[in-house]
C-alpha atoms as a PDB file:
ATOM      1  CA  UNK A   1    -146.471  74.150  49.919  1.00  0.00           C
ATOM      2  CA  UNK A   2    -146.213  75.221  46.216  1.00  0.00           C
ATOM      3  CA  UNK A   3    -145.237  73.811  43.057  1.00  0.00           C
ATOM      4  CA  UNK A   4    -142.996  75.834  40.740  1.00  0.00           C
ATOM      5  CA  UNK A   5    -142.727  74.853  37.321  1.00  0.00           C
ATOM      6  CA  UNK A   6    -139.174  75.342  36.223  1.00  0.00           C
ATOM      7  CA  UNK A   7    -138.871  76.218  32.101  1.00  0.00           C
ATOM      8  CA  UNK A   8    -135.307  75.828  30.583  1.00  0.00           C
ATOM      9  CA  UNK A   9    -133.890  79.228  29.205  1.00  0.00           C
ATOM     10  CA  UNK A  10    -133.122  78.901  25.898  1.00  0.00           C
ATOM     11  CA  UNK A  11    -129.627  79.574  26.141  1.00  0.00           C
ATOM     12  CA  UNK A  12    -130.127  76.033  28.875  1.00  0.00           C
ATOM     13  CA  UNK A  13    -131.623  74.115  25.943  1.00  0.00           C
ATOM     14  CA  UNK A  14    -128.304  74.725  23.488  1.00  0.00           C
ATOM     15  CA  UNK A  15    -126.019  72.395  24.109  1.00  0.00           C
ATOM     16  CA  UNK A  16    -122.566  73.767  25.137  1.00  0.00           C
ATOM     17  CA  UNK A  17    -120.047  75.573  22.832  1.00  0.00           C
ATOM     18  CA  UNK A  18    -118.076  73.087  20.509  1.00  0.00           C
ATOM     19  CA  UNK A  19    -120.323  70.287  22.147  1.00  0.00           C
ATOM     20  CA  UNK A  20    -121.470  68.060  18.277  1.00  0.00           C
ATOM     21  CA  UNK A  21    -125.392  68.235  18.313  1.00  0.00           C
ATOM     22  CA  UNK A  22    -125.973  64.792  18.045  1.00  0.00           C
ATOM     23  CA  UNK A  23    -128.238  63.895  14.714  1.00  0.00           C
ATOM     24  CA  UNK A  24    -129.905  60.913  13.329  1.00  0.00           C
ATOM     25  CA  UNK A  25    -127.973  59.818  10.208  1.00  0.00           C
ATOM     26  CA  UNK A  26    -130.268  57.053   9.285  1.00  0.00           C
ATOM     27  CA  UNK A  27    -134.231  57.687   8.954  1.00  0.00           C
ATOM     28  CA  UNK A  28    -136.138  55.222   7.962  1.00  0.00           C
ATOM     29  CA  UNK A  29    -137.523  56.649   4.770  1.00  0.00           C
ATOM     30  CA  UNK A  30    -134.436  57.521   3.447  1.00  0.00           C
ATOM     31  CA  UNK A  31    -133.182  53.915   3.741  1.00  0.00           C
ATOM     32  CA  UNK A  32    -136.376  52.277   2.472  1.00  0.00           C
ATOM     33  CA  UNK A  33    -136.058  54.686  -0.823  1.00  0.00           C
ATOM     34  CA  UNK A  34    -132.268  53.271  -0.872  1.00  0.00           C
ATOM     35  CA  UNK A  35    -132.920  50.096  -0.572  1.00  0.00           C
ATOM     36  CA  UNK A  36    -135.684  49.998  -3.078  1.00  0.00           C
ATOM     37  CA  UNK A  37    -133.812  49.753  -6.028  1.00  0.00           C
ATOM     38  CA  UNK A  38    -132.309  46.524  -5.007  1.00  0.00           C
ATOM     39  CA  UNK A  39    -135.598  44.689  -4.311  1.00  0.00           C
ATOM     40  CA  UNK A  40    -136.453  45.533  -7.406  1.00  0.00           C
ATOM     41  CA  UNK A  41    -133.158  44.100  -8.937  1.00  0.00           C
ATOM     42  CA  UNK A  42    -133.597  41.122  -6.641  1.00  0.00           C
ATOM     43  CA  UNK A  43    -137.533  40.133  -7.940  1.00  0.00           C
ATOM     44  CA  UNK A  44    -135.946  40.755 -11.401  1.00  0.00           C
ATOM     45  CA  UNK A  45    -133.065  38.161 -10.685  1.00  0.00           C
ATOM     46  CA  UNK A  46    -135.598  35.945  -9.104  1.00  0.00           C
ATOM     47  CA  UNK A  47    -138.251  36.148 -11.951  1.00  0.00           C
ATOM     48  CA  UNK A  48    -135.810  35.971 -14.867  1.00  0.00           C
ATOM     49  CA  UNK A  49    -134.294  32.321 -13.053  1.00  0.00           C
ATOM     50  CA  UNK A  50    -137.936  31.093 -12.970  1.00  0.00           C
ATOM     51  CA  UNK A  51    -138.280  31.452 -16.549  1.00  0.00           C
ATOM     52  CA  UNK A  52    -135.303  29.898 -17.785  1.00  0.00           C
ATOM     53  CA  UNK A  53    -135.958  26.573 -15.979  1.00  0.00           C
ATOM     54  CA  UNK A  54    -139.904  27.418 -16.294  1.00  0.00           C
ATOM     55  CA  UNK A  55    -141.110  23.503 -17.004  1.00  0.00           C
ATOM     56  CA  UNK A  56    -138.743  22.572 -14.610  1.00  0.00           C
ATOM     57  CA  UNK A  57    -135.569  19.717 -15.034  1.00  0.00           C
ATOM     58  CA  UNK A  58    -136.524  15.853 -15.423  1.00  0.00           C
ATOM     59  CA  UNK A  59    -134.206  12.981 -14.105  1.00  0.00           C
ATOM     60  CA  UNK A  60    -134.302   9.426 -13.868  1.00  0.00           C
ATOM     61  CA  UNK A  61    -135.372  10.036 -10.397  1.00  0.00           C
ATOM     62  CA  UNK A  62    -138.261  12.679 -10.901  1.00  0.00           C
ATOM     63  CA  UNK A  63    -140.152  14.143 -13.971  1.00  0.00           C
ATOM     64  CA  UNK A  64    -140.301  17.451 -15.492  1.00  0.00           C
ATOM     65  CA  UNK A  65    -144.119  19.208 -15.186  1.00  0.00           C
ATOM     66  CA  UNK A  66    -145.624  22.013 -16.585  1.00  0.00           C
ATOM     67  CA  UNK A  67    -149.485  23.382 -16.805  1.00  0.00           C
ATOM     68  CA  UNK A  68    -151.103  24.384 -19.577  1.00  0.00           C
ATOM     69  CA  UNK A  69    -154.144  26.189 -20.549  1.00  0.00           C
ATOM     70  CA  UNK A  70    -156.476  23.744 -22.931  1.00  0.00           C
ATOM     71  CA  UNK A  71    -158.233  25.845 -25.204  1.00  0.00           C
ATOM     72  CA  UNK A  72    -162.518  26.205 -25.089  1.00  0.00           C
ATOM     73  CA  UNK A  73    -162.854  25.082 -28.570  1.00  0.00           C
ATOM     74  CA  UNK A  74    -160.721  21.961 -27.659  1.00  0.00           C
ATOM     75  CA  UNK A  75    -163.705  19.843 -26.913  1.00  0.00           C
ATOM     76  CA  UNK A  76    -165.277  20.218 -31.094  1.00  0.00           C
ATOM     77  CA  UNK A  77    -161.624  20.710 -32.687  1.00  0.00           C
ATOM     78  CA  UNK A  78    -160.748  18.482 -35.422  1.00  0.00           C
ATOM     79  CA  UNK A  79    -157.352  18.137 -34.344  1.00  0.00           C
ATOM     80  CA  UNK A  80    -155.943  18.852 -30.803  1.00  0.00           C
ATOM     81  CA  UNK A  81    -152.260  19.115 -30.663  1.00  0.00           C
ATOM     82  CA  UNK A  82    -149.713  19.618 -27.526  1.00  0.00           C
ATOM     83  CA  UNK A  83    -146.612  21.430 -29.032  1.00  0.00           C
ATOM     84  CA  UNK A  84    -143.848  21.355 -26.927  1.00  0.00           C
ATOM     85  CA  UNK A  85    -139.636  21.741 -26.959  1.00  0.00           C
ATOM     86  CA  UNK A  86    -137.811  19.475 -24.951  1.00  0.00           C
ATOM     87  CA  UNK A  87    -134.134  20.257 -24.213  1.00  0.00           C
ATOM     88  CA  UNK A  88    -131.165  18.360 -22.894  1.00  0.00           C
ATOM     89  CA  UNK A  89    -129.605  20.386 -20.416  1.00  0.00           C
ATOM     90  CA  UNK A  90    -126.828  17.655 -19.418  1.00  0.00           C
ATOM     91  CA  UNK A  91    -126.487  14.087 -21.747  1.00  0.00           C
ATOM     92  CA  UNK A  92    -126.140  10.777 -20.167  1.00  0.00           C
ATOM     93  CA  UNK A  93    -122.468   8.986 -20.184  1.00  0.00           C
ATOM     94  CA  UNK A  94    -124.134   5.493 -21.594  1.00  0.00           C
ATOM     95  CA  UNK A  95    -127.560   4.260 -22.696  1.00  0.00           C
ATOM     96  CA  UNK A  96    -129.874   5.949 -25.605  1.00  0.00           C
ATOM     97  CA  UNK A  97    -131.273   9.024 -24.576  1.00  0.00           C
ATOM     98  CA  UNK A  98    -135.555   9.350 -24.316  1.00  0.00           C
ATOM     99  CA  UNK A  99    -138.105  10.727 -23.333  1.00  0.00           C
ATOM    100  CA  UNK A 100    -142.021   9.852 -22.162  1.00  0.00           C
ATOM    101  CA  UNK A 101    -144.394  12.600 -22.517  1.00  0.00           C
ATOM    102  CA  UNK A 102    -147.892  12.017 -20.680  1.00  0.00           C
ATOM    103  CA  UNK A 103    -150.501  14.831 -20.241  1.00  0.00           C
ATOM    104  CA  UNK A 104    -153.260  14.811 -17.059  1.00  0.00           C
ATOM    105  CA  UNK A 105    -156.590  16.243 -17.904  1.00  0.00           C
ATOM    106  CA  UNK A 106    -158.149  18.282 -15.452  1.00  0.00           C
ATOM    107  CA  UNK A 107    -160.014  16.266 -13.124  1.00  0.00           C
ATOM    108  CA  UNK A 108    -158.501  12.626 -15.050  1.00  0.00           C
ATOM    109  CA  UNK A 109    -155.226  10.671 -15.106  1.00  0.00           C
ATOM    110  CA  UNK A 110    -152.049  10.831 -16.913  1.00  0.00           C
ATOM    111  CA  UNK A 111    -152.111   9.185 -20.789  1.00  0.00           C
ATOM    112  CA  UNK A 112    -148.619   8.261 -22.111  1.00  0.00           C
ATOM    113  CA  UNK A 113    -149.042  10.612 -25.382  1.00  0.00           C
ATOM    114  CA  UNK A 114    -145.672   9.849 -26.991  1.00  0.00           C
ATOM    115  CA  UNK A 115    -142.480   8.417 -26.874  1.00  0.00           C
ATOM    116  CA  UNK A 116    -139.218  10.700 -28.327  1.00  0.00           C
ATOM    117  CA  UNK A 117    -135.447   9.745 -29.179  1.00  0.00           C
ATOM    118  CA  UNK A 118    -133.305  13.241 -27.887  1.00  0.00           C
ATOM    119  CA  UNK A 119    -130.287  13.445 -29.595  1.00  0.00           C
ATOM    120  CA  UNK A 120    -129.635  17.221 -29.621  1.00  0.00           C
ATOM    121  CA  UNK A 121    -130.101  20.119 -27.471  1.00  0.00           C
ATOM    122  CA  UNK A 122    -133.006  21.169 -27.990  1.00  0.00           C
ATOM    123  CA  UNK A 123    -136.112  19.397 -30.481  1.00  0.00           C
ATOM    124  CA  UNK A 124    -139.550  20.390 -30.859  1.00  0.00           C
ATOM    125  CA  UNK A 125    -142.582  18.069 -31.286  1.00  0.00           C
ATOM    126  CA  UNK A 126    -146.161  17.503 -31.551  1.00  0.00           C
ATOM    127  CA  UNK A 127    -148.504  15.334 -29.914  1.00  0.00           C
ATOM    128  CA  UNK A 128    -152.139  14.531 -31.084  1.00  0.00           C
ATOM    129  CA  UNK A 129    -153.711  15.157 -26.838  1.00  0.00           C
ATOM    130  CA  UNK A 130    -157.814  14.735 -28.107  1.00  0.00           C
ATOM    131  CA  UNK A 131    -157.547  11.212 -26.730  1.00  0.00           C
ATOM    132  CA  UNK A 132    -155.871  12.482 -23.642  1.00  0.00           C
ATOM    133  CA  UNK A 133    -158.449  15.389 -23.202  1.00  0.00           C
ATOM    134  CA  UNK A 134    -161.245  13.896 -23.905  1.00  0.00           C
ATOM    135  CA  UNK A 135    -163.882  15.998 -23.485  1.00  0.00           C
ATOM    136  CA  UNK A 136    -162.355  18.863 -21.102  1.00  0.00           C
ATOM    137  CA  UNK A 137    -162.771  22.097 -22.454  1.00  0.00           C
ATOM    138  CA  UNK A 138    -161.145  25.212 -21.204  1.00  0.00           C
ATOM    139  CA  UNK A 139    -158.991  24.617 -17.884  1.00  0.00           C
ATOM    140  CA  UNK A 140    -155.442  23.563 -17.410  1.00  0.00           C
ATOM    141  CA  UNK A 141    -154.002  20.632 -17.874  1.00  0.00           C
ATOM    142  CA  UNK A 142    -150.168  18.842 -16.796  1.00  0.00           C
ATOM    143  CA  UNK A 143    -148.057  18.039 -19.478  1.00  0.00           C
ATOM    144  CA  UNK A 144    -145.077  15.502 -17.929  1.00  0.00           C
ATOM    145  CA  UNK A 145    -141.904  14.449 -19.568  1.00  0.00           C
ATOM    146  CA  UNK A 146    -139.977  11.398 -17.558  1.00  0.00           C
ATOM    147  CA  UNK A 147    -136.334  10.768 -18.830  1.00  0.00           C
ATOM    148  CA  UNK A 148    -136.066   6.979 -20.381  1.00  0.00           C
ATOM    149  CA  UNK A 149    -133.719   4.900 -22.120  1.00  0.00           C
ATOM    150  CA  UNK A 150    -134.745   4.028 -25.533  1.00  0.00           C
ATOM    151  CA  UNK A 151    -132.708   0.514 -25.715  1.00  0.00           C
ATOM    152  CA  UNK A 152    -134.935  -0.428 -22.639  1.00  0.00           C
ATOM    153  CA  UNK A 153    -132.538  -0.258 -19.505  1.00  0.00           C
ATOM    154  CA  UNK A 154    -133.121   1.674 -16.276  1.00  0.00           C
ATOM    155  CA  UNK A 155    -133.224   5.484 -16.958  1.00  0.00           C
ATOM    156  CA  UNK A 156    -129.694   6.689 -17.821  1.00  0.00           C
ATOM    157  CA  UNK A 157    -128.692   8.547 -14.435  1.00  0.00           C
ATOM    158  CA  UNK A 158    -127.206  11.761 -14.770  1.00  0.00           C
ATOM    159  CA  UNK A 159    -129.301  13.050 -17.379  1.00  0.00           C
ATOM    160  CA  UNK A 160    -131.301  15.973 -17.734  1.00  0.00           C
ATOM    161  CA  UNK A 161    -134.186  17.414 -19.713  1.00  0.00           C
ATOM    162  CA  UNK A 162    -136.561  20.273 -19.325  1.00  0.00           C
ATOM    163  CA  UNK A 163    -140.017  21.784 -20.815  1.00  0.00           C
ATOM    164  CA  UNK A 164    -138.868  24.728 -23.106  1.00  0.00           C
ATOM    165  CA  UNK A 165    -142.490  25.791 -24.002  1.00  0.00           C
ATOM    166  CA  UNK A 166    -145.524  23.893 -24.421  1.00  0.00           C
ATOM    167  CA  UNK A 167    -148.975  24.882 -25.132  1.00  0.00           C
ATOM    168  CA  UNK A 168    -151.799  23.087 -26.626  1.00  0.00           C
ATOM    169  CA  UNK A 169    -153.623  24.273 -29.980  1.00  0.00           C
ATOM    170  CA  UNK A 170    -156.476  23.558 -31.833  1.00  0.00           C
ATOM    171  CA  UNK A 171    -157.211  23.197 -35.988  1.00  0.00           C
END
């Protein structure tokens, strides 16, 4: 018994007159260097909505928190100051408006640093933070703001702040 090997002529292998040659419209590459472009515009999106609500929003129910680098030469500054912007991104109906602002040191507990009155839509203030520190040098630390009302009744619901900015300097 023998095995014969049949080949295809190549007038076999072309496919019929007027039959369509069938093709692959979609490879892989092309659509990955298509679809590029919007991944890029969709980290963009995503990156530009995490700044503008980068210390995130207080409420009455939970508080705003943002880290912060504390400076090396924090430990033998004269002064050490937390500068920070606090804006009101929606006002409360009734009650006056506040805000506590504590700051955790790395490795401690939150201290209340200051009490603020928000009026506005956006303030800026400074907190003296060596107390707070104490003697951490270099690191991160939390700054948190908690929404309040100044005239001493529950925290006004509906309201809203957020961290603009903060940062902690030394003189």
């Amino acid at each position: 018994m023998s095995l014969r090997v049949l080949r295809a002529s190549s007038a076999e292998r072309q496919p019929a007159e007027g039959a369509p040659i069938p093709r692959k419209h979609f490879a892989v590459s092309r659509v990955l260097l298509c679809a590029l472009p919007l991944l890029v515009l969709m980290l963009w999106i995503v990156a530009l909505s995490s700044l503008a609500t980068a210390g995130g929003t207080a409420t009455a129910a939970s508080p705003a928190r943002m880290s912060v680098q504390v400076p090396g030469a924090a430990k033998g500054a004269g002064a050490v100051m937390l500068e920070m912007s606090i804006a009101v991104t929606r006002k409360a109906s009734a009650g006056h408006l506040g805000a506590v602002v504590s700051v955790r040191a790395p490795g401690g507990s939150a201290v209340e640093v200051g009490r603020v009155s928000l009026g506005g839509a956006q303030s800026s203030y400074q907190f003296n933070v060596a107390h707070a520190l104490g003697q951490s040098s270099g690191g991160s630390a939390e700054v948190e703001v908690s929404v309040i009302d100044r005239g001493g009744g529950p925290p006004p619901s509906g309201a809203t702040l957020s961290i603009g900015r903060a940062q902690i300097v030394t003189r």
